[in-house]
N, C-alpha and C. Protein backbone atom coordinates (compact mmCIF):
# COMPACT_ATOMS: atom_id res chain seq x y z
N UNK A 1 13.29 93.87 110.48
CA UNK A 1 14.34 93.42 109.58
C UNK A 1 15.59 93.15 110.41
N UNK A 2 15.95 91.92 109.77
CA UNK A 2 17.41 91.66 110.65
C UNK A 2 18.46 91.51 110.06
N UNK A 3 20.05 91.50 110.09
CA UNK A 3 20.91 91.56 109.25
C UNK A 3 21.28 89.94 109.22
N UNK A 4 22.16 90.03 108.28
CA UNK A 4 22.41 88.09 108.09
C UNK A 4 23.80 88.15 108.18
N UNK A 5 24.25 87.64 109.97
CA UNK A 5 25.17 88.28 110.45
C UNK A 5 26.82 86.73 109.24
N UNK A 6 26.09 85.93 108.82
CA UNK A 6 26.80 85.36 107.88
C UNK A 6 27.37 85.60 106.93
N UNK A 7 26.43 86.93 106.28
CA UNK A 7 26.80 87.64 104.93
C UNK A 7 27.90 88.87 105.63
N UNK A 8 28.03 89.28 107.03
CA UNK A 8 28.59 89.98 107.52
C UNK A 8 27.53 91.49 107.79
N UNK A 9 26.13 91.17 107.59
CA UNK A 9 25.28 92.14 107.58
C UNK A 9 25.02 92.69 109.00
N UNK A 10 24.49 93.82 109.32
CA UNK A 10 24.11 94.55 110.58
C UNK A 10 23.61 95.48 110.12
N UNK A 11 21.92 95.49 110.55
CA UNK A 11 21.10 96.63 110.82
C UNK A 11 21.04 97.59 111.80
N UNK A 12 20.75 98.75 111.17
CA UNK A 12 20.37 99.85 111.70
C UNK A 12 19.10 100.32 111.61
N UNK A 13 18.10 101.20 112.32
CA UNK A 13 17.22 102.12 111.76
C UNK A 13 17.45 103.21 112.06
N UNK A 14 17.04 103.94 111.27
CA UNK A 14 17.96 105.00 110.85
C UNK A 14 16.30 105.85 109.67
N UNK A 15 16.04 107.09 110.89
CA UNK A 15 14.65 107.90 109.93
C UNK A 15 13.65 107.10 110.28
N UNK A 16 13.43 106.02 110.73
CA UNK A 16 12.01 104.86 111.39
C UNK A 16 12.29 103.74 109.92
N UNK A 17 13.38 103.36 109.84
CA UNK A 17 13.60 102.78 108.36
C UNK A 17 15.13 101.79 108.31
N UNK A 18 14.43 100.46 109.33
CA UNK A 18 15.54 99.59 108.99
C UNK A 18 16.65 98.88 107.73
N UNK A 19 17.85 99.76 108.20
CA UNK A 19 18.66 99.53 107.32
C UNK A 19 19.58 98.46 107.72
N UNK A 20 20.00 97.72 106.35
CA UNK A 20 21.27 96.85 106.40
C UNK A 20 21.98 97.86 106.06
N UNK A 21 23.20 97.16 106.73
CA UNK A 21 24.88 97.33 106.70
C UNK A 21 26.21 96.39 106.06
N UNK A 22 27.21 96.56 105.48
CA UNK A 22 27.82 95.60 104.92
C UNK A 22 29.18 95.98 104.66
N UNK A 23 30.32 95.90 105.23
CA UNK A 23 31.50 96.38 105.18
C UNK A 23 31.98 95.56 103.77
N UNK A 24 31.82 95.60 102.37
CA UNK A 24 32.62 95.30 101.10
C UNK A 24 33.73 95.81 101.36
N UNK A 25 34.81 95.03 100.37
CA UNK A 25 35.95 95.69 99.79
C UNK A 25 35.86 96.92 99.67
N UNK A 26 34.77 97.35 98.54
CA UNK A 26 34.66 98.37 98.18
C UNK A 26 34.78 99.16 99.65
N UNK A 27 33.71 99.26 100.31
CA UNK A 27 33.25 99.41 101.47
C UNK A 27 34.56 100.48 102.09
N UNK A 28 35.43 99.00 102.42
CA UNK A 28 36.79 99.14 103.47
C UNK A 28 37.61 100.32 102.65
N UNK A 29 38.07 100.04 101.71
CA UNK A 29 38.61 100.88 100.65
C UNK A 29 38.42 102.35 100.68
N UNK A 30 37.16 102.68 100.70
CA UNK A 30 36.52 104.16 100.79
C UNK A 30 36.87 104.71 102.28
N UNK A 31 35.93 103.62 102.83
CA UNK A 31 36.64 103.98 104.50
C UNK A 31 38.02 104.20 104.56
N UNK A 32 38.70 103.42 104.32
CA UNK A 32 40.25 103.89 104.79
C UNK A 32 41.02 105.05 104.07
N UNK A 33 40.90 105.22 102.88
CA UNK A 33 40.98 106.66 102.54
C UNK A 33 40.13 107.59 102.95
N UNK A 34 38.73 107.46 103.20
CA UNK A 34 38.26 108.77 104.20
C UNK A 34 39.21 108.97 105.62
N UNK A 35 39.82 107.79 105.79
CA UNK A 35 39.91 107.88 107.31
C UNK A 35 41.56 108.15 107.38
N UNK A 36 42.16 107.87 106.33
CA UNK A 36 43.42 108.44 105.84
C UNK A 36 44.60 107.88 106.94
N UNK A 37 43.80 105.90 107.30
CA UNK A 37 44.67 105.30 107.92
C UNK A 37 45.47 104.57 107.48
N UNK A 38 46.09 104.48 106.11
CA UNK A 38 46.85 103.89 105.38
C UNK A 38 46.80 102.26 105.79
N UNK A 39 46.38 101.96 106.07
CA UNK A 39 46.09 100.25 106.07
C UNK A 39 44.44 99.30 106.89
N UNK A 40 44.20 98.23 106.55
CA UNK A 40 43.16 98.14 107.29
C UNK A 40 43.83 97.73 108.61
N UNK A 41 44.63 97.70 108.75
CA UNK A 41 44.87 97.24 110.36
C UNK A 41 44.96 98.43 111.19
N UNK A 42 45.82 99.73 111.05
CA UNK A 42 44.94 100.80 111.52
C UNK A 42 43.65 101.29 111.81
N UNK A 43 43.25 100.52 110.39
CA UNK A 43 41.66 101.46 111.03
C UNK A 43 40.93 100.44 111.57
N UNK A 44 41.23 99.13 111.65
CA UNK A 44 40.58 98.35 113.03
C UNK A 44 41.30 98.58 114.14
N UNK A 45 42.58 98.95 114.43
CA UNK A 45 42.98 99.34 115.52
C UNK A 45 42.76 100.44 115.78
N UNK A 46 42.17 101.52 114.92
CA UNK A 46 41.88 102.74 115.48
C UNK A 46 40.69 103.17 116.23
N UNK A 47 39.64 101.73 116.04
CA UNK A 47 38.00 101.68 116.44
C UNK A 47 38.57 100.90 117.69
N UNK A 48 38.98 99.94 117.56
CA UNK A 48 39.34 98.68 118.62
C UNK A 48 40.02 99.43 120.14
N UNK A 49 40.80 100.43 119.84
CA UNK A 49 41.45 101.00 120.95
C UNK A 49 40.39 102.17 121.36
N UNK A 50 39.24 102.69 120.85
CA UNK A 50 38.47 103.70 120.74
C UNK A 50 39.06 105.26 120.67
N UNK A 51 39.55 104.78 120.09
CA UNK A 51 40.57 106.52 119.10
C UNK A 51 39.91 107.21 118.45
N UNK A 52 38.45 106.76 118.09
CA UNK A 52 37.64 107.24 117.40
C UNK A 52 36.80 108.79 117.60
N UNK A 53 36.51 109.38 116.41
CA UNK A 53 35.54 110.55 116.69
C UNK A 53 34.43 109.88 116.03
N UNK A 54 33.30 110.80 116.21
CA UNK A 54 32.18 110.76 115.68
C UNK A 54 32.14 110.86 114.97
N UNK A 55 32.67 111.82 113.76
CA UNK A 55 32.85 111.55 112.91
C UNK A 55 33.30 110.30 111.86
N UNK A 56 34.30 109.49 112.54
CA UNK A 56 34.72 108.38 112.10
C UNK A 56 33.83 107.38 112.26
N UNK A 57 33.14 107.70 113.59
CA UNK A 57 31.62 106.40 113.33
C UNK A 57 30.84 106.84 112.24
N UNK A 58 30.69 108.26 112.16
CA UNK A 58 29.72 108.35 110.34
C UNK A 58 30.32 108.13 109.39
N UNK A 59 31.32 108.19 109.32
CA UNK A 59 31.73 107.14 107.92
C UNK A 59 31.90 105.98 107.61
N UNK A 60 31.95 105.30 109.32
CA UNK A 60 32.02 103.75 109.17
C UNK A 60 30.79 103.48 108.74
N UNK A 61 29.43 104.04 108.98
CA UNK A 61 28.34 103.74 108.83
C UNK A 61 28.08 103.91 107.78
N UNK A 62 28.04 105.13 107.09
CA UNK A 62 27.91 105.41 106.19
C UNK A 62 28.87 104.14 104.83
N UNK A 63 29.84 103.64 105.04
CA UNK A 63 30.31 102.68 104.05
C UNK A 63 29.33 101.20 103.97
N UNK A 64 29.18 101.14 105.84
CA UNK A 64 28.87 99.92 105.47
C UNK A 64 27.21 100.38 104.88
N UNK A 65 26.52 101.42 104.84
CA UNK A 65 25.12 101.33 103.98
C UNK A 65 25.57 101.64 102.54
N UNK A 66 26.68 101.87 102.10
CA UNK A 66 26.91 101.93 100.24
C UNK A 66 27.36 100.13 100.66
N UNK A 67 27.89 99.36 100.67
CA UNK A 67 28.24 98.80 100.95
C UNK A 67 26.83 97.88 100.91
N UNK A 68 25.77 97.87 101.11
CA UNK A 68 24.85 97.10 100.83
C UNK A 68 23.88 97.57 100.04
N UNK A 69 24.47 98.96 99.33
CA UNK A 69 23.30 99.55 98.29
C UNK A 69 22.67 100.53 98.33
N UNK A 70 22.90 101.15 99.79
CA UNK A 70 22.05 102.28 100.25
C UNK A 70 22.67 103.95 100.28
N UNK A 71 23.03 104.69 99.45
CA UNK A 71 23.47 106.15 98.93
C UNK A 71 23.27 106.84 100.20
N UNK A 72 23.34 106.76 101.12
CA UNK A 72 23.38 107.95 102.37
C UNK A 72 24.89 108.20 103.16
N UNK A 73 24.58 109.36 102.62
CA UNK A 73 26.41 109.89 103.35
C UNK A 73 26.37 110.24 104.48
N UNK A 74 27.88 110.08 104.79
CA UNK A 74 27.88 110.23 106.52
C UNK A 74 27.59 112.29 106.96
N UNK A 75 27.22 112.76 106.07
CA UNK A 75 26.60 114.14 106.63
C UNK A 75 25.25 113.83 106.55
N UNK A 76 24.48 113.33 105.85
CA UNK A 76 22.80 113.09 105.80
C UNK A 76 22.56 112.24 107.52
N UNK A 77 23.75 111.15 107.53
CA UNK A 77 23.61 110.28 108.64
C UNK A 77 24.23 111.19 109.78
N UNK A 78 24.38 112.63 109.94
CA UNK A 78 24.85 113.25 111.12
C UNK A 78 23.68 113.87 111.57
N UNK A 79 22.34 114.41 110.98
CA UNK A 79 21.23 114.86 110.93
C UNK A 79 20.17 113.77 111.16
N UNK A 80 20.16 112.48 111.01
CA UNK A 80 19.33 111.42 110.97
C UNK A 80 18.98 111.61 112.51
N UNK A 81 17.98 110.42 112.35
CA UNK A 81 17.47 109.90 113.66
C UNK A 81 17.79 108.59 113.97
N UNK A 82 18.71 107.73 114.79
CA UNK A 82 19.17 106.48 114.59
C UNK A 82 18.43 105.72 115.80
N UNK A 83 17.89 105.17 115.90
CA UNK A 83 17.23 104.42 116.56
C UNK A 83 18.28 103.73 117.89
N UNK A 84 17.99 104.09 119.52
CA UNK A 84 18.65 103.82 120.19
C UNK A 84 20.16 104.71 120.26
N UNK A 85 20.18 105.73 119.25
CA UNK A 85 21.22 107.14 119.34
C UNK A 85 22.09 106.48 119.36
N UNK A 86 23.66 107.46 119.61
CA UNK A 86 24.89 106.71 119.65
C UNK A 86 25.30 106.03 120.12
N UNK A 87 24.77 105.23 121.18
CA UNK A 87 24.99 103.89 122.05
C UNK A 87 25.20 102.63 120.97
N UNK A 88 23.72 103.13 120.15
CA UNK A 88 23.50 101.91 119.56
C UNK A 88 24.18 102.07 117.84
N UNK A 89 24.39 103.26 117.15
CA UNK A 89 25.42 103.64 116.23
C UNK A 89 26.74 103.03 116.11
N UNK A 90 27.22 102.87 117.84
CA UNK A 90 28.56 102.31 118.26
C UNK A 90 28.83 100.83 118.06
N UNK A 91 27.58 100.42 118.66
CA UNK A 91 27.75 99.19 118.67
C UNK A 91 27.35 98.38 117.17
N UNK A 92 26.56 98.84 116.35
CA UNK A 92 26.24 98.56 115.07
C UNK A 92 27.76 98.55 114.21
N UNK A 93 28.29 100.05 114.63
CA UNK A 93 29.88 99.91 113.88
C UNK A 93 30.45 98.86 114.02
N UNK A 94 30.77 98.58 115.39
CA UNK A 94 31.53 97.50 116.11
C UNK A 94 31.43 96.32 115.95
N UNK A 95 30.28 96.10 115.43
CA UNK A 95 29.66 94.25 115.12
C UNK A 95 30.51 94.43 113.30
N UNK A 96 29.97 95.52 112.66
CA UNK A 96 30.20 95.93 111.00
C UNK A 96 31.65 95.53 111.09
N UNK A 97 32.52 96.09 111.65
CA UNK A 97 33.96 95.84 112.09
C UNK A 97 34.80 94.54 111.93
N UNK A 98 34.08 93.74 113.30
CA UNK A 98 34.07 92.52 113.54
C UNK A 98 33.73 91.56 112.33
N UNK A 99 32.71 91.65 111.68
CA UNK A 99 31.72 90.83 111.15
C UNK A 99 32.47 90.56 109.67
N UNK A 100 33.26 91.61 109.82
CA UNK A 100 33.73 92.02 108.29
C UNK A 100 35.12 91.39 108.08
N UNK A 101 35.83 91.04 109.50
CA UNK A 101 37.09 90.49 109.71
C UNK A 101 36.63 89.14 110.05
N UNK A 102 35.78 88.51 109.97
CA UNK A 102 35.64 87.21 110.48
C UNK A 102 35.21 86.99 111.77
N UNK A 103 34.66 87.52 112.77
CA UNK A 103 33.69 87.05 113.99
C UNK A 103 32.95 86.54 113.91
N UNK A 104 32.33 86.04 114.47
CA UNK A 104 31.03 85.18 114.26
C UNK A 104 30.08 85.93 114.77
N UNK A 105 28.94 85.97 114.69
CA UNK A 105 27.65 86.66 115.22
C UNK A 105 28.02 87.08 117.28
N UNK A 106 27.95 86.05 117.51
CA UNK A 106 28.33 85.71 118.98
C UNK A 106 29.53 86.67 119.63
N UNK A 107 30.81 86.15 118.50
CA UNK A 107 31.96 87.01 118.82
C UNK A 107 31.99 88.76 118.76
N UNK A 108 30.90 89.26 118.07
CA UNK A 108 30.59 90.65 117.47
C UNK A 108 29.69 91.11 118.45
N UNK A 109 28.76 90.29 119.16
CA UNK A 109 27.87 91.23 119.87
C UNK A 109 28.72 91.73 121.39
């Protein structure tokens, strides 16, 4: 399964179980009050400069899978098995990020 980096999608697998990803409104919204950066330009500048904890990558993740339909919270996703581990967690955020502000496929990887 692949994401439809047009719709702003990016997969993960995650448990042996390729998931889409999808930064919505909704999405951003939740994130930025979890992340309690009072604007979205913080919290792309807070990934962009890598200010980030791990924690903050499980919630990015975790939005963008409500965000395409999928109910797994970023504590279920701290216990998971993610395919390619946090290397590849990082970079899944990072495209979700991008993809969601307007990059193009190309510009995100």
């Amino acid at each position: 399964m692949s994401g439809n980096p047009w719709a702003g999608e990016v997969c993960l697998t995650i448990d042996g179980t390729p998931r889409r990803m999808k930064l919505t409104l909704g999405a951003l919204a939740e994130l930025e009050a979890a992340l309690d950066t009072g604007s979205l330009i913080a919290l792309v500048e807070r990934f962009e400069t890598g200010a980030f904890s791990a924690r903050d990558l499980l919630l990015l993740l975790a939005a963008g899978l409500r965000g395409s339909g999928v109910d797994l919270s970023a504590d279920a996703l701290a216990t998971a098995e993610i395919e390619g581990g946090p290397v590849a967690a990082a970079r899944a955020a990072g495209r979700l990020l991008a993809l969601a502000f307007g990059a193009t496929e190309r510009d995100a990887a």
